[in-house]
Protein backbone atom coordinates (compact mmCIF):
# COMPACT_ATOMS: atom_id res chain seq x y z
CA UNK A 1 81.64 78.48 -7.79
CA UNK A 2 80.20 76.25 -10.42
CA UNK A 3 76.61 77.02 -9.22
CA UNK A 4 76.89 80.34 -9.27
CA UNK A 5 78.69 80.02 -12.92
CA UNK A 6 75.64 77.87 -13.87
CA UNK A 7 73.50 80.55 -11.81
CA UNK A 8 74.91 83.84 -13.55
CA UNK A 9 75.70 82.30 -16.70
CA UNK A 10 79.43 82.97 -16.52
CA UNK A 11 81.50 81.44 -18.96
CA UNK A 12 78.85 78.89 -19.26
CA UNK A 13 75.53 78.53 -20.77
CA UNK A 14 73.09 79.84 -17.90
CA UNK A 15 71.41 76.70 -16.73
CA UNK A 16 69.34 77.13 -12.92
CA UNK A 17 67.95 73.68 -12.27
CA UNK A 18 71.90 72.57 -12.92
CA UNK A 19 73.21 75.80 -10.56
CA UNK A 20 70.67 74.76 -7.79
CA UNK A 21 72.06 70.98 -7.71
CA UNK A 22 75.32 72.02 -7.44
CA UNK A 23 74.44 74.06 -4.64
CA UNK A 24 72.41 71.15 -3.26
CA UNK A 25 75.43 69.21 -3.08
CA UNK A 26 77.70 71.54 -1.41
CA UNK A 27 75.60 72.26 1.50
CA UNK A 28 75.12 69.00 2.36
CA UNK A 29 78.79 68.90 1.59
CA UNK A 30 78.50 71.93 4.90
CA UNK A 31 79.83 74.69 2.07
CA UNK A 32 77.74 77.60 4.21
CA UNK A 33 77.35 79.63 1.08
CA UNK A 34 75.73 77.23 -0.94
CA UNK A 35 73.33 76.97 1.96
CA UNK A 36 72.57 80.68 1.72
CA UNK A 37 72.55 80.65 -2.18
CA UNK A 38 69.84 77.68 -1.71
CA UNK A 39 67.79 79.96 0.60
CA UNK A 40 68.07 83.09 -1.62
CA UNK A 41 66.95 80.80 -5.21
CA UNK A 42 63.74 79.58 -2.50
CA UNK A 43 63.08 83.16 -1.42
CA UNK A 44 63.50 84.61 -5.48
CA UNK A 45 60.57 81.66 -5.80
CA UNK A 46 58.00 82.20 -3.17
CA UNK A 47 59.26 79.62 -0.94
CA UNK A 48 59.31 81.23 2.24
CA UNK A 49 59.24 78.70 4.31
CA UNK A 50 62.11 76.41 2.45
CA UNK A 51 64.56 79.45 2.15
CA UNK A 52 64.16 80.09 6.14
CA UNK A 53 65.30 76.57 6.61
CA UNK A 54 68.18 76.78 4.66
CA UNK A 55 68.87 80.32 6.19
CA UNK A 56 68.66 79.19 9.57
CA UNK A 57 70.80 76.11 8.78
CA UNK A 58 73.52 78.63 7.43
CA UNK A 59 73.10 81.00 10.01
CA UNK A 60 73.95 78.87 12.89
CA UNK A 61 76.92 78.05 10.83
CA UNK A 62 77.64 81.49 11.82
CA UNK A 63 77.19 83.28 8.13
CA UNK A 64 76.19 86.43 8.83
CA UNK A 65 74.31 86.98 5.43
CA UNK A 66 71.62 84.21 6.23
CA UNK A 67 71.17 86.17 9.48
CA UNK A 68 70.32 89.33 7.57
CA UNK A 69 68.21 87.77 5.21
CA UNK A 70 66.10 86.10 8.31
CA UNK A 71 65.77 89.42 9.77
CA UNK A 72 64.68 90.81 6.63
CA UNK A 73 62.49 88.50 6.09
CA UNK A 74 60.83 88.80 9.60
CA UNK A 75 60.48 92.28 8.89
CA UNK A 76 58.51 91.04 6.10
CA UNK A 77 56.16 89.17 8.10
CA UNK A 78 57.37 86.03 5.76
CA UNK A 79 59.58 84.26 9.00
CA UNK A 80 58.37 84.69 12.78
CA UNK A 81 60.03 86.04 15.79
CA UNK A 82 60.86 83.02 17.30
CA UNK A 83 62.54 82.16 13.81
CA UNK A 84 64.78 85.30 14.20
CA UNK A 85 65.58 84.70 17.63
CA UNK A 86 66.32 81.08 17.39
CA UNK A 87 68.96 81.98 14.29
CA UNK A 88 70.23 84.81 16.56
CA UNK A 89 71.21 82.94 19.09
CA UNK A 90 72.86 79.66 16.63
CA UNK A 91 74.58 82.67 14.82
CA UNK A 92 76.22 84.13 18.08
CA UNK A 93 76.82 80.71 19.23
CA UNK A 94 78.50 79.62 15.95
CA UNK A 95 80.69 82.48 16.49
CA UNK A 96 81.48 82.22 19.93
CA UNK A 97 82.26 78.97 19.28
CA UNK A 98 85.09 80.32 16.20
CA UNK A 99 86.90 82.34 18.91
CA UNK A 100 90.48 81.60 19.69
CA UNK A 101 93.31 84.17 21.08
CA UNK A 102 95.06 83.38 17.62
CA UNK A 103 91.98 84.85 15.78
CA UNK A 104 91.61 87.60 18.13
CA UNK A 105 95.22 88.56 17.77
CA UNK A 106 94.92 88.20 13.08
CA UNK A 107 92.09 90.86 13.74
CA UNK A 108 93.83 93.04 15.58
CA UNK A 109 96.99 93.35 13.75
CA UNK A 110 94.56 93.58 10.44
């Protein structure tokens, strides 16, 4: 939250280099949206390569968002094929891998 207050300038005075080490510190924290929010700030840059790392990272954490944006970007022509099939696959992993009856059962009833 605070890098995206630091990000947006909500409440506080806008500040990016402070909003991008805050999200520096929660994905190596594992905090899967600060991952993506890394690899969107590299993508709004130029950075191809650096925001399909972070992507990737986030999307075989199994957030769906960094998938999308890897697709997107391979539609592009800015990330490869075998960059969109490798976070594929470590996205459907990730969320095989989140499966339990319990969960199953919470969707279901809604």
């Amino acid at each position: 939250r605070l890098g995206v207050a630091y990000y947006t300038g909500d409440g506080v005075e806008e500040d990016k280099p402070r909003s991008l080490h805050h999200f520096q510190q929660a994905a190596m924290k594992g905090h899967v949206a600060s991952r993506n929010n890394l690899g969107a700030a590299e993508y709004r840059d130029g950075n191809y390569e650096l925001a399909t790392q972070h992507w990737m990272i986030s999307a075989k954490m199994g957030y769906e968002k960094s998938l999308n944006a890897i697709k997107d970007m391979f539609k592009e022509g800015h990330a490869t094929k075998p960059q969109y099939a490798e976070a594929l696959l470590g996205y459907r992993d990730a969320v095989e891998e989140m499966k339990s009856p319990q969960r199953e059962e919470a969707k279901r009833l809604g």
